[in-house]
Protein backbone atom coordinates (compact mmCIF):
# COMPACT_ATOMS: atom_id res chain seq x y z
CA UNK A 1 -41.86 19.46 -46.27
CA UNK A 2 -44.57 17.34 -44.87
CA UNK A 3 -43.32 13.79 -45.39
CA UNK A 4 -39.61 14.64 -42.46
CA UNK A 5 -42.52 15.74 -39.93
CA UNK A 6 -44.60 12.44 -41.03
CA UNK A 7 -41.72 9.96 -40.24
CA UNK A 8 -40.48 11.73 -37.07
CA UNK A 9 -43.81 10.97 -35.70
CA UNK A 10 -43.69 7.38 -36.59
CA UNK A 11 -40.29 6.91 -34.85
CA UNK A 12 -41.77 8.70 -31.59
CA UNK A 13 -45.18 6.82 -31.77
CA UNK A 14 -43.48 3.60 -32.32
CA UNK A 15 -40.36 4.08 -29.50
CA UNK A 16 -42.57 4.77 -26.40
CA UNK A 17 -44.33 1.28 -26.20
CA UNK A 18 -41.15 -0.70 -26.69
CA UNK A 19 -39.64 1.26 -23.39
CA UNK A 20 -42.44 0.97 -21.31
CA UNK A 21 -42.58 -2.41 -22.03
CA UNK A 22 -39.02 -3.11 -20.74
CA UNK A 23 -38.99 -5.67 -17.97
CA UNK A 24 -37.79 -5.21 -14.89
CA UNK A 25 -36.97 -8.59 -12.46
CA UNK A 26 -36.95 -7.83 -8.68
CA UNK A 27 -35.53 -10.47 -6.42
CA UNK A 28 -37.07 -11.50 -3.03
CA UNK A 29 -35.04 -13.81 -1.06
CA UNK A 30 -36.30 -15.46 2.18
CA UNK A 31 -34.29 -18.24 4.39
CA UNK A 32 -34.56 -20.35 7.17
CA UNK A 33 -33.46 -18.74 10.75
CA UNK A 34 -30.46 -21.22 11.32
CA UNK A 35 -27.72 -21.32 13.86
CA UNK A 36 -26.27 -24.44 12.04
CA UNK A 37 -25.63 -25.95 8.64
CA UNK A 38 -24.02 -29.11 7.43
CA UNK A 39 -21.64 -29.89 4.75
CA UNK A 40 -24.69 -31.33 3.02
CA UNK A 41 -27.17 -28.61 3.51
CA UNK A 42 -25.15 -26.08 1.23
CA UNK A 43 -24.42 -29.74 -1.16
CA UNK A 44 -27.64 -28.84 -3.27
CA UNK A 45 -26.87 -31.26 -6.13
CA UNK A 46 -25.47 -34.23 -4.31
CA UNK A 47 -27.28 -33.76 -0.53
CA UNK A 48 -28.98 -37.19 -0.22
CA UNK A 49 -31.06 -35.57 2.44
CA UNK A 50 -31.96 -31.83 1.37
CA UNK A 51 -33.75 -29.78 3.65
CA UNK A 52 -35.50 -26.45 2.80
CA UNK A 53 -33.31 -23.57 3.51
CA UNK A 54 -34.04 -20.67 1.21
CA UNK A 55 -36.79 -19.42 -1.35
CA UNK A 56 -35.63 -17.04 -4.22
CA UNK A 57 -38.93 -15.54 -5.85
CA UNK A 58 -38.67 -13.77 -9.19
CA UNK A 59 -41.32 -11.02 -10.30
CA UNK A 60 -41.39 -8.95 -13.44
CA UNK A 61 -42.70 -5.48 -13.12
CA UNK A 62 -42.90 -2.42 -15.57
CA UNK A 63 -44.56 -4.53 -18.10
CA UNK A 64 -48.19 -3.19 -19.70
CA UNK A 65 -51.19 -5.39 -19.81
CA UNK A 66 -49.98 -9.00 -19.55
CA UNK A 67 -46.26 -9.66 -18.08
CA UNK A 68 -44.17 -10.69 -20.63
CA UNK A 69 -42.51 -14.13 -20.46
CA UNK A 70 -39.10 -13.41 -19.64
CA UNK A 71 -35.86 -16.04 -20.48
CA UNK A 72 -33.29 -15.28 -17.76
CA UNK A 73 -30.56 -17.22 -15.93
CA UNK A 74 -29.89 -17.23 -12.18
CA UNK A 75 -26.55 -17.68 -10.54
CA UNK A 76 -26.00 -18.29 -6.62
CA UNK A 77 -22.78 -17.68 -4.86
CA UNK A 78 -21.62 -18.62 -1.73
CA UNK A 79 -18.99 -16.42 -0.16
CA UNK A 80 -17.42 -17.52 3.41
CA UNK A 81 -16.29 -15.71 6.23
CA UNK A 82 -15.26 -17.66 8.89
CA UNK A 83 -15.06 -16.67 12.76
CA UNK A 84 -11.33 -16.97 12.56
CA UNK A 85 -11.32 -14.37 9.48
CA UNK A 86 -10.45 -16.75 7.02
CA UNK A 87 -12.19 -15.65 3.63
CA UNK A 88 -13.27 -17.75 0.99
CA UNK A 89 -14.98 -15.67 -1.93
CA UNK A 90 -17.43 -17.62 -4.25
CA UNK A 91 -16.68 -20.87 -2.55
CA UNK A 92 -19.47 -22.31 -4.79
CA UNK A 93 -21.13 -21.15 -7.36
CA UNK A 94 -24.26 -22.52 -8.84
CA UNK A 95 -25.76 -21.52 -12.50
CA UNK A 96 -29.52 -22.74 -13.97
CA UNK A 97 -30.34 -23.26 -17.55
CA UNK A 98 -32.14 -20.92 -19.28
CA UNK A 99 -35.75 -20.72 -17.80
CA UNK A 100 -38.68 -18.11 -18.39
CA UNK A 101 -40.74 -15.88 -15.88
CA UNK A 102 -44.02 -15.29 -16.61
CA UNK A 103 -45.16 -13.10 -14.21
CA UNK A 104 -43.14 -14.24 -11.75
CA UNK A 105 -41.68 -17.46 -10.66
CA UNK A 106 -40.08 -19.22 -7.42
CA UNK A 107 -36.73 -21.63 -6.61
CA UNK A 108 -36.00 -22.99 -3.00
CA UNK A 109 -32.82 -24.57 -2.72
CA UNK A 110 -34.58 -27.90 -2.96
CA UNK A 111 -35.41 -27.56 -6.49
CA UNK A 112 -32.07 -26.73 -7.57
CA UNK A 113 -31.00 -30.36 -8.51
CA UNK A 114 -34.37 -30.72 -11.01
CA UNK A 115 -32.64 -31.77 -14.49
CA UNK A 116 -34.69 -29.06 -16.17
CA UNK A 117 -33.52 -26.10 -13.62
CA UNK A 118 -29.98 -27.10 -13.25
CA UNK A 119 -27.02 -25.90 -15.17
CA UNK A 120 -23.76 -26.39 -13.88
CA UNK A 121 -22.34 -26.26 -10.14
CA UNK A 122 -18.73 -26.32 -8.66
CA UNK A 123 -17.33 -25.82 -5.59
CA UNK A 124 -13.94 -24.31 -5.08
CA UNK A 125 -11.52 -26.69 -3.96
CA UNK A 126 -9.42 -24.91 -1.00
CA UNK A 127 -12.53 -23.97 -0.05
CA UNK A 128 -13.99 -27.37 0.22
CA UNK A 129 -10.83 -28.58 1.32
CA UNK A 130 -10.59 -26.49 4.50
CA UNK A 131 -14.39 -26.53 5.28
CA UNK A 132 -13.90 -30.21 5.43
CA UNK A 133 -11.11 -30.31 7.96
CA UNK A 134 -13.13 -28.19 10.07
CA UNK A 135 -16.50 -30.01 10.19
CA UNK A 136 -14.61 -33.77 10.36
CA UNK A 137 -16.08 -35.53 11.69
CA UNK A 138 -19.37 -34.49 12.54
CA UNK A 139 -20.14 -32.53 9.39
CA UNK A 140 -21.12 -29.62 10.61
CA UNK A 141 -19.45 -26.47 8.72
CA UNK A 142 -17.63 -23.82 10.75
CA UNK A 143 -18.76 -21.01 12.45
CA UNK A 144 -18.91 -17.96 10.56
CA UNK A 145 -21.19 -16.11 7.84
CA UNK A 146 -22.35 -17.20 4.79
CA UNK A 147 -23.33 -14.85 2.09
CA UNK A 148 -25.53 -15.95 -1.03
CA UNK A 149 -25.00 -13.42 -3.59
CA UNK A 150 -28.09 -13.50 -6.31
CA UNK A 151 -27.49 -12.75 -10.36
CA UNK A 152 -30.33 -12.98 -12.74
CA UNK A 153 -29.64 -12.17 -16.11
CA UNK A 154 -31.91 -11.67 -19.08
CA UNK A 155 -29.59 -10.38 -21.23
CA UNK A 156 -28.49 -7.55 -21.65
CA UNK A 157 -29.50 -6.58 -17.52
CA UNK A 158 -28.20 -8.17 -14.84
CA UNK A 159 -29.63 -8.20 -11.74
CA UNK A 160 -28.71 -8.88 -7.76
CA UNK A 161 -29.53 -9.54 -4.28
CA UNK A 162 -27.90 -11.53 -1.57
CA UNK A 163 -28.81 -12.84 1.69
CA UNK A 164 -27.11 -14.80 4.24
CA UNK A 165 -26.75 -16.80 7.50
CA UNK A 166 -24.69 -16.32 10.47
CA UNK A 167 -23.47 -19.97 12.00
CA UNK A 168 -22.90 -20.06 15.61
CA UNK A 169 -22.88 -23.96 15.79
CA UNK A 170 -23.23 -23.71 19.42
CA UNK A 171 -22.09 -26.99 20.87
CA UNK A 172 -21.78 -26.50 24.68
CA UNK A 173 -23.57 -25.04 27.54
CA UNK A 174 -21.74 -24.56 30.78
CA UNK A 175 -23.17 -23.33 34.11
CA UNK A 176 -20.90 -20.63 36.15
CA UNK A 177 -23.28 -19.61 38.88
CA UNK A 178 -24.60 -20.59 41.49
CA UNK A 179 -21.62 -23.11 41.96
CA UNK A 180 -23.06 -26.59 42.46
CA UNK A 181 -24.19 -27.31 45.90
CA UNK A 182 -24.21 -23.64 47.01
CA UNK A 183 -25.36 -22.39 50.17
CA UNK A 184 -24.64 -19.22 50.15
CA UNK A 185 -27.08 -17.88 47.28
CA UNK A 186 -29.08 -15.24 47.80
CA UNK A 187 -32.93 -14.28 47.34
CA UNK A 188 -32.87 -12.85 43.95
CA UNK A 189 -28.97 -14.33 42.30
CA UNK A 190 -27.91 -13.61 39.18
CA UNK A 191 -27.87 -17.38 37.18
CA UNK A 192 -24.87 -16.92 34.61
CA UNK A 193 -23.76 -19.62 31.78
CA UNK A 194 -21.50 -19.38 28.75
CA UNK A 195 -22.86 -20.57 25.85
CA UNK A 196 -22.08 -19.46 22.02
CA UNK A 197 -25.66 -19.60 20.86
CA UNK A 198 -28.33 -16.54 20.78
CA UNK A 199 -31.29 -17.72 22.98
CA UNK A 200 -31.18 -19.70 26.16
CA UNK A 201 -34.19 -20.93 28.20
CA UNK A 202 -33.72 -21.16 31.99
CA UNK A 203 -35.71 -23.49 34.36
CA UNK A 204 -35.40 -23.48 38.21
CA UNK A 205 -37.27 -25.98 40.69
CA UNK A 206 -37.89 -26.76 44.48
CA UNK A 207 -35.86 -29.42 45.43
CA UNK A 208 -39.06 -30.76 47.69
CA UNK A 209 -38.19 -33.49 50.73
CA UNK A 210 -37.64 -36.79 49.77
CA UNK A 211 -36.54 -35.98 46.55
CA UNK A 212 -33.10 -37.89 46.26
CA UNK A 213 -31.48 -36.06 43.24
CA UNK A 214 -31.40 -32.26 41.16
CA UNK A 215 -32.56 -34.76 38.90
CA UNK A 216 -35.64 -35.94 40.42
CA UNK A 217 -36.42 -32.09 41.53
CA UNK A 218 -36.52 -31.10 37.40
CA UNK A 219 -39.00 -33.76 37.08
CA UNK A 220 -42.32 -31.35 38.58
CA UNK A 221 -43.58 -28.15 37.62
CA UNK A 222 -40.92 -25.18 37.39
CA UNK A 223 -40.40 -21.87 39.56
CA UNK A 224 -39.66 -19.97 36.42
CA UNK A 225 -39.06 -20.78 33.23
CA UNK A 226 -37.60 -18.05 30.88
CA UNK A 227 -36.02 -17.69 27.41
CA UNK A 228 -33.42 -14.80 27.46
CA UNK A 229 -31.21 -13.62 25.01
CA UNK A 230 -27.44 -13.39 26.74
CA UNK A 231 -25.87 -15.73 29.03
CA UNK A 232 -27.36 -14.69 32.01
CA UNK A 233 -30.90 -14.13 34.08
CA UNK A 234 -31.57 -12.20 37.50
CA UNK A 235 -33.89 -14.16 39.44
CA UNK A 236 -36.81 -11.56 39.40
CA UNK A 237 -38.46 -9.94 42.52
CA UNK A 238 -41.97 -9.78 41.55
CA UNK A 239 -44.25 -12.11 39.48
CA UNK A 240 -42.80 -15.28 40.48
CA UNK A 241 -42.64 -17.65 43.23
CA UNK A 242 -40.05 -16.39 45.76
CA UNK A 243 -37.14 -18.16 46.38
CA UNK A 244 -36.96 -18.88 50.02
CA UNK A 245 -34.42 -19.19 53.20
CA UNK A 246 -33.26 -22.49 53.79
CA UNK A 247 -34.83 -24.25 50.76
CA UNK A 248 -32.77 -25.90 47.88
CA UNK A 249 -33.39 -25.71 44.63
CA UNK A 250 -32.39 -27.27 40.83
CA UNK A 251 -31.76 -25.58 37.43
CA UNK A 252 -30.79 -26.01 34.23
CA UNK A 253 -30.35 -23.94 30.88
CA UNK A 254 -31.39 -24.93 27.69
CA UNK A 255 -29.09 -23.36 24.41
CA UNK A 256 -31.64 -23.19 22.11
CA UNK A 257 -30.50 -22.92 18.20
CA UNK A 258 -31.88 -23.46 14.64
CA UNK A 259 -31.41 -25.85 12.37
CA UNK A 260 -31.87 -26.44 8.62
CA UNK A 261 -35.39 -27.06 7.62
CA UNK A 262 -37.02 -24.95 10.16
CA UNK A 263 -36.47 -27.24 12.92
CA UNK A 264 -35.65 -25.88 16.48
CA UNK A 265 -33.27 -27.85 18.71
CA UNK A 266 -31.75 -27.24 22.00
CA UNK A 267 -28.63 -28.12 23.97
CA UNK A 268 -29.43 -28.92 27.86
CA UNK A 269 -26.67 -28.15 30.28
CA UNK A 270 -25.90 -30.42 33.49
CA UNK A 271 -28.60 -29.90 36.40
CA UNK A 272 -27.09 -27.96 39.43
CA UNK A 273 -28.18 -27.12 42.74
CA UNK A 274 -28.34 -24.87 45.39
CA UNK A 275 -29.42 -23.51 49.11
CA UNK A 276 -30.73 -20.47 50.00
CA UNK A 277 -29.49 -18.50 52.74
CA UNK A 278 -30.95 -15.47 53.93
CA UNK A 279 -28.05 -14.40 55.73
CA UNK A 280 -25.74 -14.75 52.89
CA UNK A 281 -23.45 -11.77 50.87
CA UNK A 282 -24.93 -10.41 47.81
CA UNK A 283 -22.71 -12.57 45.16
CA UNK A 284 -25.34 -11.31 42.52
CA UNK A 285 -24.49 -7.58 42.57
CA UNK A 286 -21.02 -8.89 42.60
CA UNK A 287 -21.39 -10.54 39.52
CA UNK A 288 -23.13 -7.40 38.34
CA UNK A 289 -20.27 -5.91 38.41
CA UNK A 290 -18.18 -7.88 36.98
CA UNK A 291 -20.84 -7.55 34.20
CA UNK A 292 -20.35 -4.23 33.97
CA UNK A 293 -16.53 -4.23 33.93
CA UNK A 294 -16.60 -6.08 31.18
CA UNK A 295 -19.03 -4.54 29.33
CA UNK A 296 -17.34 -1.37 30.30
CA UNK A 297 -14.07 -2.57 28.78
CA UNK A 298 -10.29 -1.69 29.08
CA UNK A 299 -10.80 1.97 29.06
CA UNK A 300 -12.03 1.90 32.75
CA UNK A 301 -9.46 -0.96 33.62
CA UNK A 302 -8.14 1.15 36.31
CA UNK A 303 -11.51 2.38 37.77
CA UNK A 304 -12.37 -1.35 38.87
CA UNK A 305 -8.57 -2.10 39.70
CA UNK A 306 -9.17 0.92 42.72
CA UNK A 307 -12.54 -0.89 43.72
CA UNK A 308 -10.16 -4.03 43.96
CA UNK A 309 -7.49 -2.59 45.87
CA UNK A 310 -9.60 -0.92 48.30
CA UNK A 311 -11.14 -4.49 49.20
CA UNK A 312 -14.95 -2.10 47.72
CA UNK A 313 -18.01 -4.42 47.83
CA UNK A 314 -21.35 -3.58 46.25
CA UNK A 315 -24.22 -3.01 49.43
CA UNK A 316 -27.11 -3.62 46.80
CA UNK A 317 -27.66 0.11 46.06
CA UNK A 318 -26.77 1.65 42.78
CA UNK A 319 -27.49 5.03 42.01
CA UNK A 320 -27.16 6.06 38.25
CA UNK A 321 -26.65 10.14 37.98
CA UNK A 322 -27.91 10.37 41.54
CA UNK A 323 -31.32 8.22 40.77
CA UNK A 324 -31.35 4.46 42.82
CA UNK A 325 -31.71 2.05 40.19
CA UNK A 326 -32.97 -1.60 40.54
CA UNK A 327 -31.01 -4.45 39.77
CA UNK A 328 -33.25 -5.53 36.85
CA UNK A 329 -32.26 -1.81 35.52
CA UNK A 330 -28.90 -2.09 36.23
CA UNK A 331 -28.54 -5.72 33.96
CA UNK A 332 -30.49 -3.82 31.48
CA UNK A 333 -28.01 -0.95 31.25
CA UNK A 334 -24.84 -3.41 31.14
CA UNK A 335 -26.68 -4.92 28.13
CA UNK A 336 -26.96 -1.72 26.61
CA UNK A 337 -23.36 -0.73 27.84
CA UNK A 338 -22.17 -4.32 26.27
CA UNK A 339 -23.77 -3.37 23.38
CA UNK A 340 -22.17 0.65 22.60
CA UNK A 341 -19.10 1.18 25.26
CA UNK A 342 -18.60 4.18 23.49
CA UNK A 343 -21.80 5.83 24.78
CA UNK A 344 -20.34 5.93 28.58
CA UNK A 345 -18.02 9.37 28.46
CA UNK A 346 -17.48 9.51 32.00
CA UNK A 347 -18.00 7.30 35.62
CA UNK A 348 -17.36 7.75 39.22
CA UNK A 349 -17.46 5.55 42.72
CA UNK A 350 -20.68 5.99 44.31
């Protein structure tokens, strides 16, 4: 009777240090904040001129006393979603040779092409195909998002993570307001560009006397200078110099982006000008509300058709649920409205 109760202990004594031992790889992936990439960024085999762009670090946990060296393989894919929609699933796919973790262990894309990390790598060929006819000829790959999917196996888990960056490849800045040679900006207007990027820095100067150009005016010290998320900045009332009646003044906007290997590059609109007049309209609460029409969207289409048709103007005073509101506030809320039209349920003519 004794010697059944004898081996059942074995098997238990013996099974409990083999599970707690089991590895367990977590994946931490970190990359570069880019707005950009080029055909031979994502090239990490053949890129003649690789730049850092991601870091995948690999760390074994669950293991007792010393980590145990682990053999694993990582794969990478690249999956592709344009800005037009088009998809391209696993439009590359990279593989290592076996490797071991002990402890833990880090790739960056850079050290992907070593001879004793790499494995095998493809790229699909519609895939490249298309991205090619995009980025001709300057190279750069089309706007859209680009999703690295992770898999490290040590057999018989598999493991995953992903990461990913969203191209913008902003590649024009263009100034709407004030119109060049304007003299009939207010105190405070609302500056306005289109650009595709997600930053923009803003610069306005005093054109001084005897300054012959916008372009000679940009050459001194600033009014303001201001990075802004959006494409557009309200001149502010407080905490600047004051823009004043009957001067002239210059500005610019910068469309700032990043690039691979950290770098941060900007794209610098045409200089414009413009006069102040004190007597002048408000055109910036005009453009407010255009603004907000838009950020309002079709469901209030009619709303701002009946401002239209009754030849309504903006006096400079908004009131929001019978509180005035400044006009810093109010380009605030049409951020917030641009962000989640659905959280407006109701709005009236005041």
């Amino acid at each position: 009777m004794r010697t059944p109760l004898l081996l059942i202990a074995i098997v238990v004594a013996t099974a409990l240090p083999l599970y707690a031992q089991a590895p367990t790889i977590d994946i931490i992936a970190s990359a570069a904040p880019v707005d950009m990439l080029t055909l031979q960024d994502v090239d990490f085999i053949n890129s003649t001129s690789p730049k850092w762009l991601f870091t995948i670090d690999l760390r074994v946990r669950g293991a007792v006393g010393n980590a145990p060296s682990v053999r694993a393989v990582m794969r990478l894919f690249m999956d592709v979603t344009l800005a037009n929609n088009e998809s391209f699933p696993s439009a590359s796919h990279y593989e290592t040779a076996p490797f071991d973790i002990q402890g833990s262990r880090s790739f960056t894309n850079l050290d992907l092409r070593k001879q004793d990390i790499y494995g095998n790598y493809g790229m699909d060929p519609t895939a490249k195909k298309r991205f090619e006819e995009i980025a001709l000829p300057s190279g750069v790959l089309p706007a859209g998002v680009y999703t690295f999917r992770i898999e490290v196996e040590s057999s018989p888990t598999i493991w995953h993570a992903s990461f990913k960056f969203v191209l913008s490849n902003p590649s024009r800045i263009e100034l709407v307001f004030p119109l060049d040679n304007d003299h009939t900006v207010g105190q405070f207007p609302l500056f306005q560009w289109n650009y595709d990027g997600p930053r923009a820095r803003i610069s306005v100067f005093e054109r001084l006397p005897g300054q012959s150009s916008p372009e000679e005016a940009t050459s001194g010290i600033p009014h303001v200078i201001a990075e802004v998320t959006g494409n557009s900045f309200l001149y502010p009332s407080a905490g600047v110099r004051l823009l004043e009646p009957g001067k002239s003044y210059a500005w610019f906007v910068e469309g700032l982006y990043g690039a691979a290997g950290g770098s941060s590059r900007s794209l610098r609109s045409p200089i414009r000008s413009f006069t102040v007049n004190a007597g002048a309209t408000n055109p910036a609460m005009q453009s407010l509300l255009d603004e907000l029409e838009k950020a309002l969207g079709p469901k209030y289409k009619a709303l701002f058709e009946r401002i239209r048709a009754e030849a309504l103007s903006p006096t400079g005073q908004v009131r929001l649920n019978g509180a005035t509101v400044t006009t810093s506030e109010l380009v605030k809320l049409i951020a917030q409205l641009r962000d989640n039209p659905a959280s407006v349920i109701d709005a009236d003519i005041e």
